[in-house]
Protein backbone atom coordinates (compact mmCIF):
# COMPACT_ATOMS: atom_id res chain seq x y z
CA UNK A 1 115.30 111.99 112.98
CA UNK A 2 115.35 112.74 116.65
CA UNK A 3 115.46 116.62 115.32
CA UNK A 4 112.63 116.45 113.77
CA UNK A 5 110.75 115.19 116.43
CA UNK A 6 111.61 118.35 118.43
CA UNK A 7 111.35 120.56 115.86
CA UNK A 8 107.86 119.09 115.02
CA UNK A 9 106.46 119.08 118.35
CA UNK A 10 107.85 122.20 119.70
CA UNK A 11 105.45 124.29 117.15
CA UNK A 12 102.38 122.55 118.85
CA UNK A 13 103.21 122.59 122.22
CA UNK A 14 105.12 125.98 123.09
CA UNK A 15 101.74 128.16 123.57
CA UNK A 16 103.22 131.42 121.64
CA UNK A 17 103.02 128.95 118.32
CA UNK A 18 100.71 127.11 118.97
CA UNK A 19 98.28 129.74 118.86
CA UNK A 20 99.24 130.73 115.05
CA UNK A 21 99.45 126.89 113.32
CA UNK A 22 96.78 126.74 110.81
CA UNK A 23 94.44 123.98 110.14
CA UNK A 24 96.45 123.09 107.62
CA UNK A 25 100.19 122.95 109.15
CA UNK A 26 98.40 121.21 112.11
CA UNK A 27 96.92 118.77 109.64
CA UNK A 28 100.78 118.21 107.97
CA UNK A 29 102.25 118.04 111.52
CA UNK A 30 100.58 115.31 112.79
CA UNK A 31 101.19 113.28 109.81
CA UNK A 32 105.10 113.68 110.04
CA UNK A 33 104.36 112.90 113.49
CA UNK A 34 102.58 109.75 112.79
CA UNK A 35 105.65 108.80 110.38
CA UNK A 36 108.25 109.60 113.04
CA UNK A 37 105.64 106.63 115.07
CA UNK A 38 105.69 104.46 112.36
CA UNK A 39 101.67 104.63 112.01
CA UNK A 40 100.06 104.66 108.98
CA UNK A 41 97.32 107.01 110.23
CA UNK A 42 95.94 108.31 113.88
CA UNK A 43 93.96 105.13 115.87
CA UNK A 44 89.86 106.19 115.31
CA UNK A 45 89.46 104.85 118.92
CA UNK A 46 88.05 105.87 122.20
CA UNK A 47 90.52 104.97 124.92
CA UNK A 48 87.66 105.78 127.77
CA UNK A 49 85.86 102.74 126.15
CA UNK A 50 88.12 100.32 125.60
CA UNK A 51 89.53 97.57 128.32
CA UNK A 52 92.94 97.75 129.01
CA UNK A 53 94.81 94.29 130.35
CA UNK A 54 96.25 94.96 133.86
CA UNK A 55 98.99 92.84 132.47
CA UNK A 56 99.75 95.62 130.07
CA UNK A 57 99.43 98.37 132.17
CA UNK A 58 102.05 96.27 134.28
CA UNK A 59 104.37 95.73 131.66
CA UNK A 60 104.79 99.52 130.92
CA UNK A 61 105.13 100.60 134.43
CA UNK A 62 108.19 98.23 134.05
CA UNK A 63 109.86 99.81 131.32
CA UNK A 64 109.17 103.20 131.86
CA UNK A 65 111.06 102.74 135.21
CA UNK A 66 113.24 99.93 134.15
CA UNK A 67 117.20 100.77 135.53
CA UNK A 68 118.46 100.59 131.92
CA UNK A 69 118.13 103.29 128.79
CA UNK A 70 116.68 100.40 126.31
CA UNK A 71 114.68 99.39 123.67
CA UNK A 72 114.11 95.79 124.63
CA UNK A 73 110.57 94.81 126.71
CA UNK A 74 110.99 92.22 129.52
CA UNK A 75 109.83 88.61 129.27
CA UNK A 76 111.40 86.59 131.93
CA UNK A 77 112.83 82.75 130.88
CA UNK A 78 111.59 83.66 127.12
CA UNK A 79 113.42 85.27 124.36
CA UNK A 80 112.36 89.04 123.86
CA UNK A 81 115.58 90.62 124.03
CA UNK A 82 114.61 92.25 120.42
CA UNK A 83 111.46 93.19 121.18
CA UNK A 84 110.31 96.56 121.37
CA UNK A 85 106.61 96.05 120.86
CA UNK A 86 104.01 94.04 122.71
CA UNK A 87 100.27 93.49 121.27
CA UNK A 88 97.22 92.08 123.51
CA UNK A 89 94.70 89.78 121.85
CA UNK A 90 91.52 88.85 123.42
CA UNK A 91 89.51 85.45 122.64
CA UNK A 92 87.33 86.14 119.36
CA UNK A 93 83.74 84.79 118.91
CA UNK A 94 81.26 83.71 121.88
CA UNK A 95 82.95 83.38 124.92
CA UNK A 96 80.66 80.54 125.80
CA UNK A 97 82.29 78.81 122.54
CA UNK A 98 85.17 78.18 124.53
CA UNK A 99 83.53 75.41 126.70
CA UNK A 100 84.25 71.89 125.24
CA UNK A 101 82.22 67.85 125.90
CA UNK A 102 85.52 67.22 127.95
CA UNK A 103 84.73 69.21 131.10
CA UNK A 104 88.67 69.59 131.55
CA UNK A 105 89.17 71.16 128.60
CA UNK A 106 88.39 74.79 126.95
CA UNK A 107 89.00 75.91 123.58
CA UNK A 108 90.25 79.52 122.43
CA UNK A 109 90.37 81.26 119.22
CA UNK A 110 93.07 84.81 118.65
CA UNK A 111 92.87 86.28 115.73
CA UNK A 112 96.40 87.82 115.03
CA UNK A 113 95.82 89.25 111.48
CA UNK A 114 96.39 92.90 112.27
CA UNK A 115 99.98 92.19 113.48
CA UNK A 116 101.82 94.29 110.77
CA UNK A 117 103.71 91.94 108.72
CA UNK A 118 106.84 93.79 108.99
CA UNK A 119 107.59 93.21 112.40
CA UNK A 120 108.89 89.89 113.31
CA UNK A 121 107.84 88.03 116.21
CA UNK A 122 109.98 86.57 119.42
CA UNK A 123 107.22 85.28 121.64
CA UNK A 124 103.71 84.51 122.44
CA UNK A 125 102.72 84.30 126.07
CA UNK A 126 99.16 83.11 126.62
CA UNK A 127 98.04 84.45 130.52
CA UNK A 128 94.85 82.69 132.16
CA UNK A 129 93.09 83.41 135.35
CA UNK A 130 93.02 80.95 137.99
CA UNK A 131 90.15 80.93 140.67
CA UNK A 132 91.85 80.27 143.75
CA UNK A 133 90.62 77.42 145.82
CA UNK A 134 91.47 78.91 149.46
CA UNK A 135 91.75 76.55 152.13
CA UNK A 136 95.06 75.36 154.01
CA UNK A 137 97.75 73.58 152.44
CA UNK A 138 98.67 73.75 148.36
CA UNK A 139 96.43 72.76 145.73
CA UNK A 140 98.20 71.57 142.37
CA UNK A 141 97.17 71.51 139.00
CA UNK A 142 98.58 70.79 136.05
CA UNK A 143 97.86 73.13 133.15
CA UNK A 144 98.54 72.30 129.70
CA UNK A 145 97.96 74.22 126.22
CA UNK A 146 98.04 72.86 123.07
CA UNK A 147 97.81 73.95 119.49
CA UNK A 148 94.93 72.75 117.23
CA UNK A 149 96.65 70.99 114.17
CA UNK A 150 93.44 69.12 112.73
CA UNK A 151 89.69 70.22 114.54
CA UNK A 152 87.69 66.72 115.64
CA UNK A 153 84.25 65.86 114.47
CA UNK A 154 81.62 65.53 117.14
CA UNK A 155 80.66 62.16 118.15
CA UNK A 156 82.80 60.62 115.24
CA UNK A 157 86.56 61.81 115.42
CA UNK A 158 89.23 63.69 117.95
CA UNK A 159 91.21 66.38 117.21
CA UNK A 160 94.79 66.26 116.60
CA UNK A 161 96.78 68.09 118.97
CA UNK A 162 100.31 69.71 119.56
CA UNK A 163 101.40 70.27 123.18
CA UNK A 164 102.64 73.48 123.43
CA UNK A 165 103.48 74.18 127.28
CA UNK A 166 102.82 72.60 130.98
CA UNK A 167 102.85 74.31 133.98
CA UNK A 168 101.56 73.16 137.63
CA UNK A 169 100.44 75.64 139.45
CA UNK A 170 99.54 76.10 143.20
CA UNK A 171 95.77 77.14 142.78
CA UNK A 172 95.07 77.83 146.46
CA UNK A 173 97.57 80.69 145.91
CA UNK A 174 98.22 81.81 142.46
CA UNK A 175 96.16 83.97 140.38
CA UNK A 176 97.18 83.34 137.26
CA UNK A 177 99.79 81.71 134.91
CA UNK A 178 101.61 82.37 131.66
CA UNK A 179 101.94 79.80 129.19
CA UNK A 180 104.41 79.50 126.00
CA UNK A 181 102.62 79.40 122.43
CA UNK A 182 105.09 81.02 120.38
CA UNK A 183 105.54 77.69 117.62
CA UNK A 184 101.67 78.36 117.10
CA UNK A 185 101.77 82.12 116.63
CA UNK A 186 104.63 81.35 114.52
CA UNK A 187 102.44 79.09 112.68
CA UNK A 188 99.54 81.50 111.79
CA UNK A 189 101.55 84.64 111.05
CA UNK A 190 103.25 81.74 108.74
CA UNK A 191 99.62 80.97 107.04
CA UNK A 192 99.14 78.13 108.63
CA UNK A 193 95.02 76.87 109.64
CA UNK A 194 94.27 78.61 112.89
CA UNK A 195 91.95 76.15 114.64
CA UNK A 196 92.73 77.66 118.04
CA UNK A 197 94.17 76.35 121.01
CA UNK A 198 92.63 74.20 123.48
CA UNK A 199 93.71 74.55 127.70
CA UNK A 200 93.77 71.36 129.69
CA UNK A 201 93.73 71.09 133.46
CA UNK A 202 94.12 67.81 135.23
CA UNK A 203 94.42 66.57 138.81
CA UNK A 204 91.37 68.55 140.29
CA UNK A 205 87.40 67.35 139.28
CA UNK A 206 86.37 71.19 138.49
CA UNK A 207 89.04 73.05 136.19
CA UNK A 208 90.22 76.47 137.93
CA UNK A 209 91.36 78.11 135.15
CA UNK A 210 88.79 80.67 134.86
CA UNK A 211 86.36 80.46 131.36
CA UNK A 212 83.39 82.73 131.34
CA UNK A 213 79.94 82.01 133.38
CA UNK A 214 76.58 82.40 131.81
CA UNK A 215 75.95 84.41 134.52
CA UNK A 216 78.76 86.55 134.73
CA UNK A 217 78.63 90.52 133.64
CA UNK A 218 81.20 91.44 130.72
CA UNK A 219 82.70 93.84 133.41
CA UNK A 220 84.08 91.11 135.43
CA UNK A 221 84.48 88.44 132.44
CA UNK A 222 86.87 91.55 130.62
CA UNK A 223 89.31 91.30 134.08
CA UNK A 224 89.22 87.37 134.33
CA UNK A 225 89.65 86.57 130.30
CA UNK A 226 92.56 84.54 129.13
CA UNK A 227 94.96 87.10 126.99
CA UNK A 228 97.53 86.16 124.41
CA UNK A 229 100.82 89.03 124.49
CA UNK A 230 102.07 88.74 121.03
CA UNK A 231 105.97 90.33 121.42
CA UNK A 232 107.42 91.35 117.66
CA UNK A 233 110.12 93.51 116.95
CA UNK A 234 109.86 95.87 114.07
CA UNK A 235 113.13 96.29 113.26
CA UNK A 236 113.41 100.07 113.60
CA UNK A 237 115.22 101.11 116.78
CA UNK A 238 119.13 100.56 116.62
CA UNK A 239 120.62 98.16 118.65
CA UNK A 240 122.33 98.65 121.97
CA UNK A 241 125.02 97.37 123.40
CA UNK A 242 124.85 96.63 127.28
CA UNK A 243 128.64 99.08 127.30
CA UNK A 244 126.63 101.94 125.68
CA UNK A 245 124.00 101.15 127.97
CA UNK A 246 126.06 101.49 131.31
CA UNK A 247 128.21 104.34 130.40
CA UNK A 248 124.72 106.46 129.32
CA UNK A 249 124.61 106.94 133.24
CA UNK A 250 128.21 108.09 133.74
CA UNK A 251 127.43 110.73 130.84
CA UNK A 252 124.89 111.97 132.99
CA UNK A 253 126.65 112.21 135.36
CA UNK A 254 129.26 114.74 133.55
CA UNK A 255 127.04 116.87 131.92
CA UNK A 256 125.83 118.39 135.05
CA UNK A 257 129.13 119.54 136.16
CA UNK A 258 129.60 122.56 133.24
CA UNK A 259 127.77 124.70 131.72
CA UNK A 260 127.17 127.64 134.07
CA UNK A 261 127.08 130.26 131.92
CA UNK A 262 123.15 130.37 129.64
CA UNK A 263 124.34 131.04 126.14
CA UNK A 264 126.77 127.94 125.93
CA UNK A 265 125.62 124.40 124.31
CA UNK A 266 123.26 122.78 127.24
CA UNK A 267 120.31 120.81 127.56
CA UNK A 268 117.33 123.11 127.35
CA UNK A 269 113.77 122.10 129.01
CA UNK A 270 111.17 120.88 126.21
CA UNK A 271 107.54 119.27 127.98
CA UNK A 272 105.59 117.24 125.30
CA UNK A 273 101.83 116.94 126.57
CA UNK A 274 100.09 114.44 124.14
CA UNK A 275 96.76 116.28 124.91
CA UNK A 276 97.76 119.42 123.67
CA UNK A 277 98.60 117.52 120.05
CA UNK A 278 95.57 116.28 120.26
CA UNK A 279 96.41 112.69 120.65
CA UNK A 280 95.24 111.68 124.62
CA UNK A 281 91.78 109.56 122.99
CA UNK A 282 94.34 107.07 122.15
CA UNK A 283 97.40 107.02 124.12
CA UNK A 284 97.19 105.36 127.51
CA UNK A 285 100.34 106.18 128.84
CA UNK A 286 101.89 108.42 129.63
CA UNK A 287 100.34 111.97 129.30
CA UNK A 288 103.53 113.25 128.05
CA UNK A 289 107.38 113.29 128.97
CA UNK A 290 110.36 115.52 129.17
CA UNK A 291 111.60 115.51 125.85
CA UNK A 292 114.51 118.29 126.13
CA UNK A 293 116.69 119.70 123.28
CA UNK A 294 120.19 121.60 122.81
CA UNK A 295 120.78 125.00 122.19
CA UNK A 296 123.20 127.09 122.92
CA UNK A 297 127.04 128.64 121.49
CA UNK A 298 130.10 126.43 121.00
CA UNK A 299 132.83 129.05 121.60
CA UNK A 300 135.99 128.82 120.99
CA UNK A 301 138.52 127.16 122.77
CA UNK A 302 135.95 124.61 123.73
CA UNK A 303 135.63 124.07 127.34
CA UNK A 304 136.43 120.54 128.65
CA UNK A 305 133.48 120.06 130.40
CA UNK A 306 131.49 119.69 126.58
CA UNK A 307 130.72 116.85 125.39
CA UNK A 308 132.46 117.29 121.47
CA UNK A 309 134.25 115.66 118.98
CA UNK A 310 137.90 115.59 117.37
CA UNK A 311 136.49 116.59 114.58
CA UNK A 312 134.24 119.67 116.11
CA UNK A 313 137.67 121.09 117.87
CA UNK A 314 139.18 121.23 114.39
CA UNK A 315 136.16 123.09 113.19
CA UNK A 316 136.40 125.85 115.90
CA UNK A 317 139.62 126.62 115.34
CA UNK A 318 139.58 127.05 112.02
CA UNK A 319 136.20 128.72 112.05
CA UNK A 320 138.35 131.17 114.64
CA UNK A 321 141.11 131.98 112.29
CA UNK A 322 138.97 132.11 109.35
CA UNK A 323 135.01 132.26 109.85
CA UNK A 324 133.71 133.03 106.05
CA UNK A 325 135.59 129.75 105.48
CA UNK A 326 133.91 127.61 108.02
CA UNK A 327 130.87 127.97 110.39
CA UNK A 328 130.99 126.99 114.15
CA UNK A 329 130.14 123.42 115.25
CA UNK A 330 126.68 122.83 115.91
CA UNK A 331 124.87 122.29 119.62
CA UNK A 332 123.14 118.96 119.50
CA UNK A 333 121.95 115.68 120.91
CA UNK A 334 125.15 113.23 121.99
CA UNK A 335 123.17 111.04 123.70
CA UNK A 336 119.35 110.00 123.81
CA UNK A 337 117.00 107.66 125.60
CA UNK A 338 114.10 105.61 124.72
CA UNK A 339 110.74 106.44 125.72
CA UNK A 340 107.53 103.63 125.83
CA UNK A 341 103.70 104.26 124.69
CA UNK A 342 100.85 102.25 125.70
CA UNK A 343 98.09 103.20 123.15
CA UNK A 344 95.04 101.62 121.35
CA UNK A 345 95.87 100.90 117.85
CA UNK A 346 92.84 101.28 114.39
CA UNK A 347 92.11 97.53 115.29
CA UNK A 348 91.02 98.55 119.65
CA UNK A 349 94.07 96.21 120.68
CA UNK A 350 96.42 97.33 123.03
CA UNK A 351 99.86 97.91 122.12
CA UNK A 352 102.88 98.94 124.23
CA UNK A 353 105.67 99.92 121.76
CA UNK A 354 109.39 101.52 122.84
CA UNK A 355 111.09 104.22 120.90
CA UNK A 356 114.32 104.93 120.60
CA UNK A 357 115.92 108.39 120.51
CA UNK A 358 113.20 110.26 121.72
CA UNK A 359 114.71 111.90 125.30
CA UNK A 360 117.74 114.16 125.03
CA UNK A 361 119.97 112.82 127.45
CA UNK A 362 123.20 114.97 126.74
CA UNK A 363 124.14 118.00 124.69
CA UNK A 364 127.89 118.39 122.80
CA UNK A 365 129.14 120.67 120.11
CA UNK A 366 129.42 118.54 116.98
């Protein structure tokens, strides 16, 4: 797959091509391209309009210069070591629905129905603003979230509720917390009633996590509104094992010792600029990347410096005693690495997804 990636991109973005793709091949490009993604079709979006969570933007400066080559997001103390995809949800309906007659409690609503069925989710983490109290010495609260199993009636019956997650959290010095609600995602995606969830804070006579003003612009409501980060995994990227994962970097390590000469099997230079596809109204991050690819002779004897197989030194030599018989082992990818995308998806949310296989690493004769 990983070759048809480069082969696919490389006729859009090398400018003597580029210039001679038709309409039409364009047209047929970009949907193998969207298949490669694992998108039905290209987001109708406007990135320059849409809000992006800090949170997210956060979480992808993380991978992208995270210390290992993998797949897997980060979560700390929750379980996302599967996850490869991360979707933000805002609170649906009137933000001043959220206020409730208990002055201690506030009530949200996410609507999760675009999650693509297929993918399988491994955690929910709800993040709220806190308005910081300032003054000396700590200022606890104790925040609690809980899932709406039956809604009340006003004046006549209250609702039944599941606790979810507590946290207590220093208000005269945090900004914000993170709160488990992965049973009630769950829940939902399982077609269970989604009533919302309702956020208590207790211990102070004014709440401090932050619910919208009346008086408040949507510019600074956008940066203060609670977010739910659904993480899923869709099941697509192979799994890694943390030995493959350490001895990627001693790999590297040998493949820049060889190779002097410009003919043999090497890593060849290969930028991929998502503006010049076409695609920068939708993806956030990054512009582009350093995809690479191999090219290059695998002569006979093979050098030791190559990365090959048993199997490819076999080839050569009989390809070198009889070459009608047998062609010479192919230059190609031994090892790749995972890029991530922050983009906007048909639905405006904000998705940060990791792909495996997309950065040639390290080049053999196979």
């Amino acid at each position: 797959m990983e070759w048809i990636l480069v082969f696919l991109f490389s006729s859009l973005v090398i400018p003597e091509i580029s210039g001679s793709v038709d309409p039409e091949l364009a047209k047929s490009i970009e949907s193998n391209l969207l298949l490669l993604l694992r998108m039905p079709s290209r987001p109708a979006v406007d990135r320059r309009k849409a809000f992006i969570p800090p949170h997210m933007l956060e979480l992808y400066r993380k991978q992208a210069n995270s210390e290992y080559e993998t797949v897997n997001l980060p979560l700390p103390g929750q379980h996302t070591l599967s996850a490869n995809t991360v979707t933000s949800f805002f609170h649906t309906g009137d933000p001043a629905d959220s206020q409730t007659s208990d002055p201690s409690k506030g009530s949200l609503n996410f609507d999760i129905s675009t999650l693509p069925s297929t993918e399988g989710i491994t955690a929910a983490e709800l993040r709220l603003t806190i308005s910081a109290t300032g003054g000396p010495g700590p200022h606890y609260q104790t925040i609690r979230v809980h899932d709406v199993i039956q809604p009340g009636i006003s004046g006549k019956k209250q609702p039944i509720l599941r606790l979810l997650d507590t946290k207590q959290v220093d208000v005269s010095r945090s900004n914000g917390v993170s709160l488990d609600i992965l049973p009630a995602v769950e829940g939902w995606r399982a077609g269970k009633p989604n009533f919302g969830i309702v956020v208590e804070v207790r211990t102070r006579k004014e709440p401090a996590v932050r619910m919208r003003r009346s008086t408040e612009t949507e510019a600074d409501w956008r940066e203060a509104q609670p977010v739910l980060f659904v993480y899923s995994d869709d099941g697509q990227n192979k799994k890694r094992r943390i030995e493959d994962l350490l001895s990627r970097r001693s790999r590297s390590t040998e493949r820049a010792k060889g190779g002097k000469r410009r003919d043999l099997c090497k890593r060849r230079p290969m930028r991929i600029d998502f503006s010049d596809v076409g695609w920068s109204d939708w993806i956030v991050a990054p512009a582009g990347y350093d995809a690479y690819f191999c090219d290059g002779e695998c002569p006979f004897p093979l050098p030791e410096h190559m990365n090959t197989t048993n199997h490819a030194t076999i080839q050569t030599l009989v390809n070198s005693v009889k070459p009608n018989l047998m062609p010479k082992p192919c230059c190609a990818p031994t090892s790749l690495e995972p890029i991530s995308m922050l983009y906007l998806d048909n639905n405006g949310k904000t998705v940060l997804k990791t792909y495996a296989d997309m950065v040639v690493t390290g080049c053999g004769c196979i």
